[in-house]
C-alpha atoms as a PDB file:
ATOM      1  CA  UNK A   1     192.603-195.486 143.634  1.00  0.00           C
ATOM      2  CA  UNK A   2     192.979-194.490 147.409  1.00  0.00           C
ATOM      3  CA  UNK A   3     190.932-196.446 149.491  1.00  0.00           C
ATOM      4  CA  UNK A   4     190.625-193.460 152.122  1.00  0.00           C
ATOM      5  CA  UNK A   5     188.138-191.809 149.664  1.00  0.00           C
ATOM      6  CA  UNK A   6     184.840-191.964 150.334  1.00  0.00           C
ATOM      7  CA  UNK A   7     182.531-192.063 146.851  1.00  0.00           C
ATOM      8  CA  UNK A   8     178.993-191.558 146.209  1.00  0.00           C
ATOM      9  CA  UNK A   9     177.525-192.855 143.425  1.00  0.00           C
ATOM     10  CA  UNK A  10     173.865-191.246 142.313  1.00  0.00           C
ATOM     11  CA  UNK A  11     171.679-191.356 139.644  1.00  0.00           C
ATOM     12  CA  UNK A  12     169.022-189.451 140.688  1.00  0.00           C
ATOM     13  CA  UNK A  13     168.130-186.344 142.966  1.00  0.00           C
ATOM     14  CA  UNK A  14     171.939-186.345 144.114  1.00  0.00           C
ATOM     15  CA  UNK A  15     172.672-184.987 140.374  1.00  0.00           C
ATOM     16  CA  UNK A  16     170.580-181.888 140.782  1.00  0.00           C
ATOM     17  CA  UNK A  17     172.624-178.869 141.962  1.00  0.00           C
ATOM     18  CA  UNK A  18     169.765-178.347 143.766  1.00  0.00           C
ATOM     19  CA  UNK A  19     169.357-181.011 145.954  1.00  0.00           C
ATOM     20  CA  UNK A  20     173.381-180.837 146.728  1.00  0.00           C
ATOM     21  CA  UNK A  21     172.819-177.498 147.748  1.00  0.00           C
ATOM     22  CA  UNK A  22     170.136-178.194 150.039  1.00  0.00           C
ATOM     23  CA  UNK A  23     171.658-181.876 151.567  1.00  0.00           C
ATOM     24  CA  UNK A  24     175.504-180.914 151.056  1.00  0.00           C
ATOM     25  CA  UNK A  25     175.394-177.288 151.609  1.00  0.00           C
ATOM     26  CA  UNK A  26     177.504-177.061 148.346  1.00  0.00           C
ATOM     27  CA  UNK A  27     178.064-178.285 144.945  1.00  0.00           C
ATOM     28  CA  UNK A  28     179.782-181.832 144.342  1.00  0.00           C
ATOM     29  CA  UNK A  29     182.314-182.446 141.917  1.00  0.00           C
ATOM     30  CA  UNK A  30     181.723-185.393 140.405  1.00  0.00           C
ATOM     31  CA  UNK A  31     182.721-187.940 137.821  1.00  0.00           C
ATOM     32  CA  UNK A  32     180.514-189.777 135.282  1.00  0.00           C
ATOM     33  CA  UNK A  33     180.369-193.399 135.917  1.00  0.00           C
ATOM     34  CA  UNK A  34     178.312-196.546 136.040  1.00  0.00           C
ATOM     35  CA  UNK A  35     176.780-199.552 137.871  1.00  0.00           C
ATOM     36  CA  UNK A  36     177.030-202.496 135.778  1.00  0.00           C
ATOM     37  CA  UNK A  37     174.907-205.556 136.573  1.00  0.00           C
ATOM     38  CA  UNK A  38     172.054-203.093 137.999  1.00  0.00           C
ATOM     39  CA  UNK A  39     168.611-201.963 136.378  1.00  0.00           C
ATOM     40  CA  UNK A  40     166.478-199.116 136.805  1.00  0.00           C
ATOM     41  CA  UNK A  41     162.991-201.408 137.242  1.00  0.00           C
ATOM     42  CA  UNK A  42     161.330-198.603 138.522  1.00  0.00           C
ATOM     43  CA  UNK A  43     164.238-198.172 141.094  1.00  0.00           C
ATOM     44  CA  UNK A  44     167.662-198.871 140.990  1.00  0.00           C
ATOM     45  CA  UNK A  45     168.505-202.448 141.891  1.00  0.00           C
ATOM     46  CA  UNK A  46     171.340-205.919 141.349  1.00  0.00           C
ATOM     47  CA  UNK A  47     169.690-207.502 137.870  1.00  0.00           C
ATOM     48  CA  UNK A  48     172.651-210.175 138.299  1.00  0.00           C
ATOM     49  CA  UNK A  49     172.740-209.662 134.127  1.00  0.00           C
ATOM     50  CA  UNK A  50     175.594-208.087 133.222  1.00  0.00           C
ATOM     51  CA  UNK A  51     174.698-206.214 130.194  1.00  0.00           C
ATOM     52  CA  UNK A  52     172.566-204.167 132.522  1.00  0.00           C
ATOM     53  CA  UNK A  53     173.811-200.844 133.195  1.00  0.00           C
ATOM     54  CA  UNK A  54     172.809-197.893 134.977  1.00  0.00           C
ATOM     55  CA  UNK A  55     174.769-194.306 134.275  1.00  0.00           C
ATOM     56  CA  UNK A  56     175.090-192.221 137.168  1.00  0.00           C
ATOM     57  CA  UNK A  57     177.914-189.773 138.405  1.00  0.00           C
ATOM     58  CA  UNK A  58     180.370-190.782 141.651  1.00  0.00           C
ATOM     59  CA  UNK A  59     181.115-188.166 144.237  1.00  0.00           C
ATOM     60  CA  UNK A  60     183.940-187.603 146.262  1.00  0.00           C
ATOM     61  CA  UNK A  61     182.224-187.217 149.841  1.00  0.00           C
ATOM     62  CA  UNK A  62     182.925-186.413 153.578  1.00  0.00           C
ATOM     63  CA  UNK A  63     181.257-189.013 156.806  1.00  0.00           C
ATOM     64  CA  UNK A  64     179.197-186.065 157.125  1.00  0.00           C
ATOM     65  CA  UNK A  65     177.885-185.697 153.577  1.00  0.00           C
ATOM     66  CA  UNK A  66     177.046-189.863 153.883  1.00  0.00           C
ATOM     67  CA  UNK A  67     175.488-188.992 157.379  1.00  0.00           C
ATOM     68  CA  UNK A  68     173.327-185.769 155.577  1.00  0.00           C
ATOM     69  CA  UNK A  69     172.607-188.006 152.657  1.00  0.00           C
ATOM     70  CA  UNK A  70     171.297-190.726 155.262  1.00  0.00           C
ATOM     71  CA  UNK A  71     169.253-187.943 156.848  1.00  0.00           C
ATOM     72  CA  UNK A  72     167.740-187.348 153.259  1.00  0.00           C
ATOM     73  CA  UNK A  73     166.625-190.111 151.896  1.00  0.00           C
ATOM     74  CA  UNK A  74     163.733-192.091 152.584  1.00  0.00           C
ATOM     75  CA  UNK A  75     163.645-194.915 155.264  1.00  0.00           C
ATOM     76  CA  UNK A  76     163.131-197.604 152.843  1.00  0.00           C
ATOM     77  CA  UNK A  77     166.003-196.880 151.450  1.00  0.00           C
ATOM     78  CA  UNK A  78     169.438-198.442 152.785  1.00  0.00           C
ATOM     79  CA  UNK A  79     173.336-197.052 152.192  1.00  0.00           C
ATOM     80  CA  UNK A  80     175.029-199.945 150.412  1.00  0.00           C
ATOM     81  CA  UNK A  81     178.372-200.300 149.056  1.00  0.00           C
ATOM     82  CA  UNK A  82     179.048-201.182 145.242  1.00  0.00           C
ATOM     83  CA  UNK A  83     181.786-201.460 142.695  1.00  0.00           C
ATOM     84  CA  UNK A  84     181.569-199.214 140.007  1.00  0.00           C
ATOM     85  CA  UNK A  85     182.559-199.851 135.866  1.00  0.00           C
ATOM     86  CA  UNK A  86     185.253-197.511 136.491  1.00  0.00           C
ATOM     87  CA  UNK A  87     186.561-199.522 139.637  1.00  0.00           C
ATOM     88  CA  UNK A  88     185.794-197.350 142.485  1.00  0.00           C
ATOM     89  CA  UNK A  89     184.184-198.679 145.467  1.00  0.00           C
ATOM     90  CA  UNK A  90     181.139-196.287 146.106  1.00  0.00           C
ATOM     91  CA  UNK A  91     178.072-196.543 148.577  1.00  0.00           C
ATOM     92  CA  UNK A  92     174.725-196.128 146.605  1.00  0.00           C
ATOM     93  CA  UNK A  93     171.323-196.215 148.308  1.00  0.00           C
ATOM     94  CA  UNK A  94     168.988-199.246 146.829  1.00  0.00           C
ATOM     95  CA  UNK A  95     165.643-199.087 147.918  1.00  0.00           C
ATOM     96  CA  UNK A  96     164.313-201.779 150.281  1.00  0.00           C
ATOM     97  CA  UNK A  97     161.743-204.561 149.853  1.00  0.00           C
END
């Protein structure tokens, strides 16, 4: 693992070629991978129960993809950093209360 990395882990819009396109300016290339101890309850969120699992795909990313990602997603929603089932240490965005 190189801890100069940067990772992305998303589950939702960020999967869409699409929506890379349009935030990234290009395609990702991405891993599958997983949040374990999360739920998707309507959004993704800590359940603390960890049989929970949400499947996603990790990222390599740039400080400027995070900062275009930032720019994309809602305000409620805040960059946070998690620990993936595979081991990597990836920011996610959980939605606020």
């Amino acid at each position: 693992m190189d801890s100069t990395k940067l990772y992305l882990f998303a589950c939702g819009s960020f999967k869409q070629a699409a929506v890379q396109e349009q935030v990234f300016g290009r395609q990702l290339a991405g891993k599958p991978d997983a949040l374990v101890g999360f739920c998707r309850e309507p959004f993704v969120r800590p359940s603390g129960i960890l049989n929970d699992r949400v499947d996603g795909m990790v990222f390599e990313v740039t400080d400027a993809d995070l900062a275009a990602a930032d720019a994309y997603e809602p305000p409620n929603y805040r960059r946070s950093k998690v620990r993936t089932a595979s081991g990597l240490l990836a920011w996610v965005y959980l939605r606020q209360s």
